[in-house]
PDB file of N, CA and C in Angstrom:
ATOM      1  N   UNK A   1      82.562 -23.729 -24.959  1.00  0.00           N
ATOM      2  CA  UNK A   1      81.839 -24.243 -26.115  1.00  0.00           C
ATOM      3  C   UNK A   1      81.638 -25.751 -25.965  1.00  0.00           C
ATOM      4  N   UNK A   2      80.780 -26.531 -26.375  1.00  0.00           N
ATOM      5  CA  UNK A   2      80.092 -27.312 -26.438  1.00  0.00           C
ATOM      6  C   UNK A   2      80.235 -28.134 -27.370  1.00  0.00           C
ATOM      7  N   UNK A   3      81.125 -29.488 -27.236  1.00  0.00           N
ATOM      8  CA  UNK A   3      81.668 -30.572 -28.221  1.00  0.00           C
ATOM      9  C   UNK A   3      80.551 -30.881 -29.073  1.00  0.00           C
ATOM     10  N   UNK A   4      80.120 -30.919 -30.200  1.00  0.00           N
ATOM     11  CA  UNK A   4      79.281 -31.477 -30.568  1.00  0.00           C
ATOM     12  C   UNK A   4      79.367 -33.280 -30.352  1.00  0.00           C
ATOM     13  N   UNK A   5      78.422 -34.166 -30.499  1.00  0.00           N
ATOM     14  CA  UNK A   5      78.355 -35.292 -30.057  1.00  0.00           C
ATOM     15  C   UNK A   5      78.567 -35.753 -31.495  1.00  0.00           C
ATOM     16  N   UNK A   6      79.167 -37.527 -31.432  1.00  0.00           N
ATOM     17  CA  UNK A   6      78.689 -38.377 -32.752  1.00  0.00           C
ATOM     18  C   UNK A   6      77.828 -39.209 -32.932  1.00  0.00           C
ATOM     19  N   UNK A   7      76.835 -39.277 -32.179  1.00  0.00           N
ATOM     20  CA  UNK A   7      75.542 -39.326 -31.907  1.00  0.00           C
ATOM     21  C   UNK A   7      74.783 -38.671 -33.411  1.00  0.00           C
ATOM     22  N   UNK A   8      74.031 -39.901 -34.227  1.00  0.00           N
ATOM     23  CA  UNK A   8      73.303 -38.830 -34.732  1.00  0.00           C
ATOM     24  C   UNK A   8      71.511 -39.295 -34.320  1.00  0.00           C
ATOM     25  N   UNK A   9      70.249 -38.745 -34.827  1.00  0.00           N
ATOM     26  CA  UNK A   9      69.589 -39.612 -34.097  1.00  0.00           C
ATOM     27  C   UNK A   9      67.819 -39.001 -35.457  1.00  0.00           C
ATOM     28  N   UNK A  10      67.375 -39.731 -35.695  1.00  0.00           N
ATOM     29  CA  UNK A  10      66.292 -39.461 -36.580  1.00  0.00           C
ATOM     30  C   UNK A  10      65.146 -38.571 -36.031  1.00  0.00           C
ATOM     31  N   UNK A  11      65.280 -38.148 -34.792  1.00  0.00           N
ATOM     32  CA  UNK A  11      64.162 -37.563 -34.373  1.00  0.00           C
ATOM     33  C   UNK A  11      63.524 -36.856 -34.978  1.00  0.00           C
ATOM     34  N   UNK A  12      63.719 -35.777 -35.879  1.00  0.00           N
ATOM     35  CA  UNK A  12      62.978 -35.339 -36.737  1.00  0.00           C
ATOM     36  C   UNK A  12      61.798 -35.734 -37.576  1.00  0.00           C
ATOM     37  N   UNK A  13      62.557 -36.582 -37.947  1.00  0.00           N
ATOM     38  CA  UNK A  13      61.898 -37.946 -39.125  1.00  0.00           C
ATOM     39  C   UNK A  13      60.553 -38.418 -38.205  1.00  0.00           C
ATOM     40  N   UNK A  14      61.089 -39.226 -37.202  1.00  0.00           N
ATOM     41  CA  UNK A  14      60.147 -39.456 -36.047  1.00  0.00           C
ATOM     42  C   UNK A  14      59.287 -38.835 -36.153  1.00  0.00           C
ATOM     43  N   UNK A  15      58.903 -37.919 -35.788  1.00  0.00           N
ATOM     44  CA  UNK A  15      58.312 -36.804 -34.798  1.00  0.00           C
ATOM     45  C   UNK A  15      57.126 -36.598 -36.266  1.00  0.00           C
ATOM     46  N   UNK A  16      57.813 -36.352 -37.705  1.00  0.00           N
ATOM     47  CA  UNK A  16      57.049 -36.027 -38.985  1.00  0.00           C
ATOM     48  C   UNK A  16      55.934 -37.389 -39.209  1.00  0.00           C
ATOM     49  N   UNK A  17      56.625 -38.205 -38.851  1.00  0.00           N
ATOM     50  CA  UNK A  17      55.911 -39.672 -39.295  1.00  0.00           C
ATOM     51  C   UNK A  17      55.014 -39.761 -37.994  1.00  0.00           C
ATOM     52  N   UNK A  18      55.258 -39.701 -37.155  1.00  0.00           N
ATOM     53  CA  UNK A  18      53.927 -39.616 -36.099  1.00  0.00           C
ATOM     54  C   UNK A  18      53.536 -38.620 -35.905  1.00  0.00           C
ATOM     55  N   UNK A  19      52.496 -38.444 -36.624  1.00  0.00           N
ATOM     56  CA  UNK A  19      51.331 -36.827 -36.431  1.00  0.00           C
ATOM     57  C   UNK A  19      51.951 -35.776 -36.580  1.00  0.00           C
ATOM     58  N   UNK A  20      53.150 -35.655 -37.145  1.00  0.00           N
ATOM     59  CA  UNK A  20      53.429 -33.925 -37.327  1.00  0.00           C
ATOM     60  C   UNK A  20      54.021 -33.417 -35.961  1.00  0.00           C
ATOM     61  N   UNK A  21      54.252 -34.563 -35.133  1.00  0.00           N
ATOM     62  CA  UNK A  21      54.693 -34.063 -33.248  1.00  0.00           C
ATOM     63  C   UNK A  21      55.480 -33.034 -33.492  1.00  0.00           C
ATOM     64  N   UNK A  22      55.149 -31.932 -32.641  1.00  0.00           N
ATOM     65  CA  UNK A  22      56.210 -30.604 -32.483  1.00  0.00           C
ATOM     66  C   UNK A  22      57.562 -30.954 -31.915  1.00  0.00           C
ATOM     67  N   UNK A  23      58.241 -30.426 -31.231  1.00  0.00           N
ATOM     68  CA  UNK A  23      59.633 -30.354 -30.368  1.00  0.00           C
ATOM     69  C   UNK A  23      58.761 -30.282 -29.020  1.00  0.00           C
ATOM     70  N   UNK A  24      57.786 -29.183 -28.913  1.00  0.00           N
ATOM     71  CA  UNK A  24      57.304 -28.894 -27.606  1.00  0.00           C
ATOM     72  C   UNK A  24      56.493 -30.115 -27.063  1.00  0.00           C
ATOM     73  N   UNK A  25      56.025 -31.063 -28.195  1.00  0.00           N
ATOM     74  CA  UNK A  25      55.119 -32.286 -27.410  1.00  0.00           C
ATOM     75  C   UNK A  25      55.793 -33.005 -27.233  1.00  0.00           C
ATOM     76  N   UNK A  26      57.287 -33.635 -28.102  1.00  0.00           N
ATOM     77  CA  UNK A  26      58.023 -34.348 -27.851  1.00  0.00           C
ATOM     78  C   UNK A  26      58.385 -34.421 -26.290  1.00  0.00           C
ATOM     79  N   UNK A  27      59.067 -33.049 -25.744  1.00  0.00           N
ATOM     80  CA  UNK A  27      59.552 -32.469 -24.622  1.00  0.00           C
ATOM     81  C   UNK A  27      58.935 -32.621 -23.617  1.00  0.00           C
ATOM     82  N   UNK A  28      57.436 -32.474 -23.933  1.00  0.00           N
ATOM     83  CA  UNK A  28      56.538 -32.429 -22.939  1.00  0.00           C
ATOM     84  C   UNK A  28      56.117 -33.924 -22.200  1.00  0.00           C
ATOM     85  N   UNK A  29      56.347 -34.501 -23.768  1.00  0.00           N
ATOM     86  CA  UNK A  29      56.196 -36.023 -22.945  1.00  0.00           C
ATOM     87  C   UNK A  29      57.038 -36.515 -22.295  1.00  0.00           C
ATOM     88  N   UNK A  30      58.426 -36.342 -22.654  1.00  0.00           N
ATOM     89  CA  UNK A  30      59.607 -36.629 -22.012  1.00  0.00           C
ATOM     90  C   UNK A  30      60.361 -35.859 -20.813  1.00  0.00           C
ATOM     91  N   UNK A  31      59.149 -34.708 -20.538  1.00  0.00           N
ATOM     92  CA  UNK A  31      59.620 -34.090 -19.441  1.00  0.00           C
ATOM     93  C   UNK A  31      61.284 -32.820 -19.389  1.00  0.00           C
ATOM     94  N   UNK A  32      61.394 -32.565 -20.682  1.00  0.00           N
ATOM     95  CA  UNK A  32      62.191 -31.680 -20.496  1.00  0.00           C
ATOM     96  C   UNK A  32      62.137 -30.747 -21.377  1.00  0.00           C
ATOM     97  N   UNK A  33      62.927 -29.789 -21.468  1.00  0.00           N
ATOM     98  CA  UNK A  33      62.318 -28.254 -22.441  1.00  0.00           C
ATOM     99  C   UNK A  33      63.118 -28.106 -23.786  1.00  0.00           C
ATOM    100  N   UNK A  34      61.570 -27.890 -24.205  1.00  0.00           N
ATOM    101  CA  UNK A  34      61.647 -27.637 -25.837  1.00  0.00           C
ATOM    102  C   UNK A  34      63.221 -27.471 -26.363  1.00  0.00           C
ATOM    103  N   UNK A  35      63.918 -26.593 -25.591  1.00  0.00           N
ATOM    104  CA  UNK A  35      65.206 -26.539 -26.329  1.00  0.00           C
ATOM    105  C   UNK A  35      66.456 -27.389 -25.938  1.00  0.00           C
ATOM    106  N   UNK A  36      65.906 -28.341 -25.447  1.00  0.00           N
ATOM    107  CA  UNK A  36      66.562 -29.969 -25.163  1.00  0.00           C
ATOM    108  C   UNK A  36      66.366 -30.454 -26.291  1.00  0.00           C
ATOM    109  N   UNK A  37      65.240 -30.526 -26.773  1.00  0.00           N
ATOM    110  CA  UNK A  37      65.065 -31.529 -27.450  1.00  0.00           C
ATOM    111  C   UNK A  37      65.270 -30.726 -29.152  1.00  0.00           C
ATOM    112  N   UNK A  38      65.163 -29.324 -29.249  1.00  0.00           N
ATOM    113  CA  UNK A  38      66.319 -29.000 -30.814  1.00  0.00           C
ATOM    114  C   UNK A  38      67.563 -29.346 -30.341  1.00  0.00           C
ATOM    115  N   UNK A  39      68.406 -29.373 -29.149  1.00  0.00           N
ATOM    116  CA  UNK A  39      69.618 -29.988 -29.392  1.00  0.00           C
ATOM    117  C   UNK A  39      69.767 -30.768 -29.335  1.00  0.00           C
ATOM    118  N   UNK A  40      69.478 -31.842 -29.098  1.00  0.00           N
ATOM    119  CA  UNK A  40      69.517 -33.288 -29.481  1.00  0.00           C
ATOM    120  C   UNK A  40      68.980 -33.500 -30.633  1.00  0.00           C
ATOM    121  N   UNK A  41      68.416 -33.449 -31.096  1.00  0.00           N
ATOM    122  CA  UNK A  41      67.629 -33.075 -32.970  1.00  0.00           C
ATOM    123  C   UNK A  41      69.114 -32.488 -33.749  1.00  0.00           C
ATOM    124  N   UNK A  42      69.664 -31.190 -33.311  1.00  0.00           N
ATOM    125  CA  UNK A  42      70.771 -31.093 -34.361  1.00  0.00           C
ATOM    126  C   UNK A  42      72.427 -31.732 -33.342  1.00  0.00           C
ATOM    127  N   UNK A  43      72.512 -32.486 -32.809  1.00  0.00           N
ATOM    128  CA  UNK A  43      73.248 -33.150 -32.006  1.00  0.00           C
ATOM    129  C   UNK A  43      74.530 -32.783 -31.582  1.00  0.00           C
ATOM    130  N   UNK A  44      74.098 -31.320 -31.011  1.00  0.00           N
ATOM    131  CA  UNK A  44      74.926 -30.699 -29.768  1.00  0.00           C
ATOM    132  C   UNK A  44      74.835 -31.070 -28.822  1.00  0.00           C
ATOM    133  N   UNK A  45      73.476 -32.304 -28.175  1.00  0.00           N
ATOM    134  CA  UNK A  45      73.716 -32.641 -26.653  1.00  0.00           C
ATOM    135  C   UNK A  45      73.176 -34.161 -26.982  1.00  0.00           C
ATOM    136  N   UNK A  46      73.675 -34.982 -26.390  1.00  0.00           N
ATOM    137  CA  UNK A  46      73.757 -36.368 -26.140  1.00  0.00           C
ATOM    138  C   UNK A  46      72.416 -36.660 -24.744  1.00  0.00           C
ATOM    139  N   UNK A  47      71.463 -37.022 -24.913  1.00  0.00           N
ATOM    140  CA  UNK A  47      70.697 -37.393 -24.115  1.00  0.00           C
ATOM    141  C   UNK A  47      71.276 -38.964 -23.053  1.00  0.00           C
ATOM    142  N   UNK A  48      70.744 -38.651 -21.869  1.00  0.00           N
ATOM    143  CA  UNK A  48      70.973 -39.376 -20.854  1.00  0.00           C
ATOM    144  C   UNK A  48      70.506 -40.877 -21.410  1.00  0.00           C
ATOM    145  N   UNK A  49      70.994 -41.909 -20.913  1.00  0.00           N
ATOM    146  CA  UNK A  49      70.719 -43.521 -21.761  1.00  0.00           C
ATOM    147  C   UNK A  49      68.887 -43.048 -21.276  1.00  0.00           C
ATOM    148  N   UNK A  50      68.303 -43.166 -20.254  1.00  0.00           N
ATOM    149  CA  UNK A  50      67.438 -42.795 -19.465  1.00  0.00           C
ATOM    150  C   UNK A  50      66.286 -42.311 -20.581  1.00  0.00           C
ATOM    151  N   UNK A  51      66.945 -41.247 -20.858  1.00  0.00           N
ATOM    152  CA  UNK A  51      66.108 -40.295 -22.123  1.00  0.00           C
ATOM    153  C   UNK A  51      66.107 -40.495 -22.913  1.00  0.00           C
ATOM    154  N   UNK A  52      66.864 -41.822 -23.485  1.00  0.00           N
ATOM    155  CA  UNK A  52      67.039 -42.042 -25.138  1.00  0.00           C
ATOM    156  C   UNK A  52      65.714 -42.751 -25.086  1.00  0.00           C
ATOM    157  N   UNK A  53      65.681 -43.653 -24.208  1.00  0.00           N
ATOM    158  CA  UNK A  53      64.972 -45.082 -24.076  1.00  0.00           C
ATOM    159  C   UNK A  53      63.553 -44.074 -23.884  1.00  0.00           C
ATOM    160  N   UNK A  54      63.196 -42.813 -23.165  1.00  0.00           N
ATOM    161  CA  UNK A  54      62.004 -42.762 -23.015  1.00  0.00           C
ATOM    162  C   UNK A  54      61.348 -41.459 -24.422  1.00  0.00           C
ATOM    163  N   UNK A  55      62.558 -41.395 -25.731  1.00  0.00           N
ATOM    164  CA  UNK A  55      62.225 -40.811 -26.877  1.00  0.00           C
ATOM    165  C   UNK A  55      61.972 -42.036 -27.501  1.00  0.00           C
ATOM    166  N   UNK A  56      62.602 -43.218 -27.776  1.00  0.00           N
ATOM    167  CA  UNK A  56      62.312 -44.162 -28.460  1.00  0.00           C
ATOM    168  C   UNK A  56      60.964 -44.900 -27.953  1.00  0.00           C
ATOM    169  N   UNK A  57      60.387 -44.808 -26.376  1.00  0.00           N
ATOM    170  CA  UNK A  57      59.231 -45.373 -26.463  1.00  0.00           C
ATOM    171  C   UNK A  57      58.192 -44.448 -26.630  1.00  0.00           C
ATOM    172  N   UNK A  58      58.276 -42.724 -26.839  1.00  0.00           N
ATOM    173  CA  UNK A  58      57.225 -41.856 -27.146  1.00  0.00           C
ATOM    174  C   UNK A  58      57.054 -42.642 -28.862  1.00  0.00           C
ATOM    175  N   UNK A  59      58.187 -42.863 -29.023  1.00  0.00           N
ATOM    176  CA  UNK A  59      57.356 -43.361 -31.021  1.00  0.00           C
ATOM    177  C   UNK A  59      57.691 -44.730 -31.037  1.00  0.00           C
ATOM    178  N   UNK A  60      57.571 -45.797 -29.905  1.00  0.00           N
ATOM    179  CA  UNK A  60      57.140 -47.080 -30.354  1.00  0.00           C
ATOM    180  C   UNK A  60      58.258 -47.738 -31.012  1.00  0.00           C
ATOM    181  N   UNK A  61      59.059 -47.392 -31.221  1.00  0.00           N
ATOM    182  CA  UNK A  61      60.797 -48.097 -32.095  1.00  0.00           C
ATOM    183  C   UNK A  61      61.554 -48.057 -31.046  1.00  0.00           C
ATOM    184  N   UNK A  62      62.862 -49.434 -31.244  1.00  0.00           N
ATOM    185  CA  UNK A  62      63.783 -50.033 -31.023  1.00  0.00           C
ATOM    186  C   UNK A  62      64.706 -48.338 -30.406  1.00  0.00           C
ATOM    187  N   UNK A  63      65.567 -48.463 -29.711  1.00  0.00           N
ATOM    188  CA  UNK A  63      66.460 -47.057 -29.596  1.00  0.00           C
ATOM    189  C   UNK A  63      67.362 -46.971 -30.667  1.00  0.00           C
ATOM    190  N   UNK A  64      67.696 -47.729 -31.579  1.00  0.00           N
ATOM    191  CA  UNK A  64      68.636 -47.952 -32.420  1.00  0.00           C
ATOM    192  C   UNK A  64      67.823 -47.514 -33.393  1.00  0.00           C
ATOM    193  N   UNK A  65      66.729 -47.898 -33.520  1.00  0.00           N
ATOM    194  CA  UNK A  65      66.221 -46.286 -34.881  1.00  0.00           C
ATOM    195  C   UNK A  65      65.869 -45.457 -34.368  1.00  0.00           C
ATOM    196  N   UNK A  66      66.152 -44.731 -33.209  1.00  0.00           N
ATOM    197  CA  UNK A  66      66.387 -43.374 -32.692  1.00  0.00           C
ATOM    198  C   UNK A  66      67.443 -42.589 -33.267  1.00  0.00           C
ATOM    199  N   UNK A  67      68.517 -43.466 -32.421  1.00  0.00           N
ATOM    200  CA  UNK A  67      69.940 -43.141 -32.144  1.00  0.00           C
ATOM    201  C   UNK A  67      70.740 -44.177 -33.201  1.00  0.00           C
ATOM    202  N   UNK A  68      71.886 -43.563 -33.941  1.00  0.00           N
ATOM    203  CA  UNK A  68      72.810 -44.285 -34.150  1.00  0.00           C
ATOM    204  C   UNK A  68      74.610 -43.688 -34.085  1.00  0.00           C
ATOM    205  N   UNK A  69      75.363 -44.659 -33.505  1.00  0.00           N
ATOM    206  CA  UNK A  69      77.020 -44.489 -33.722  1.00  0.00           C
ATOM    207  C   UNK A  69      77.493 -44.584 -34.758  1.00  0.00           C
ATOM    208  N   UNK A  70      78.392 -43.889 -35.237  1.00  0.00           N
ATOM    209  CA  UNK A  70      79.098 -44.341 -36.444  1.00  0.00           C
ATOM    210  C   UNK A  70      80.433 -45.734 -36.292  1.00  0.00           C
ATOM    211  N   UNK A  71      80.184 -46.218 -36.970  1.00  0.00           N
ATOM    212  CA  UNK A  71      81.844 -47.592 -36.497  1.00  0.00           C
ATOM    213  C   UNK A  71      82.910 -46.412 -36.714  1.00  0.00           C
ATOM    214  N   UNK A  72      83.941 -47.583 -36.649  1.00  0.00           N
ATOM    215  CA  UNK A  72      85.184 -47.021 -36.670  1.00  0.00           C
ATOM    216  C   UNK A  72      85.854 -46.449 -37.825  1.00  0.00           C
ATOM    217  N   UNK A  73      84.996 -46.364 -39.247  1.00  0.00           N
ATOM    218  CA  UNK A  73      85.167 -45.872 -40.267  1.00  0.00           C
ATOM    219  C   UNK A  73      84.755 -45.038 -40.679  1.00  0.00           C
ATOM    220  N   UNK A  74      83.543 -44.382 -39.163  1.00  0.00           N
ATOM    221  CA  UNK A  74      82.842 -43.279 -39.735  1.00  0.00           C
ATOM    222  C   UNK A  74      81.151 -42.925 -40.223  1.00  0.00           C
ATOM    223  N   UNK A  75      81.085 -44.423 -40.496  1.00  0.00           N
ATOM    224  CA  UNK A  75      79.944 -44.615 -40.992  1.00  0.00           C
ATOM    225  C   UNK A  75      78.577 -45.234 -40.002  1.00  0.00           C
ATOM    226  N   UNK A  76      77.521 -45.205 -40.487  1.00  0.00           N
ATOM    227  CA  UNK A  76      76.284 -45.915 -39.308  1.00  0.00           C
ATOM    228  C   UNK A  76      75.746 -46.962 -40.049  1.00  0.00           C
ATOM    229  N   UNK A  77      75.698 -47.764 -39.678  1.00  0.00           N
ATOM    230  CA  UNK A  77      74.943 -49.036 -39.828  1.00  0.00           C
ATOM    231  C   UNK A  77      73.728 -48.877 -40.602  1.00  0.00           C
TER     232      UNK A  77
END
């Protein structure tokens, strides 16, 4: 079984705010399959630094409104 990550990451949001993007165009631009990219959406898999950087430049934002860590209390910035 498969740690979930603490990684959480807005892609959803993303994806709604630019054109309605599917999972499958997301994927497609980023070169990997559709069901990469629902798990990273409900954050069972942690994308490669590599892949964060090339979801955050499919929608034009910083990686940090992609992706965020929680501090040490739990919480995200």
């Amino acid at each position: 079984m498969v740690k979930p990550t603490r990684v959480t990451n807005a892609i959803r949001a993303l994806r709604f705010t630019h054109g309605e993007m599917t999972q499958a165009d997301l994927a497609e631009r980023i070169g990997v399959s559709r069901q990469t990219v629902i798990a990273i959406e409900q954050g069972k898999y942690s994308p490669s630094l590599e892949m964060a950087f090339q979801i955050a430049k499919v929608f034009g934002v910083p990686l940090d409104t992609v992706f965020q860590y929680p501090d040490s209390e739990g919480t995200t910035p």
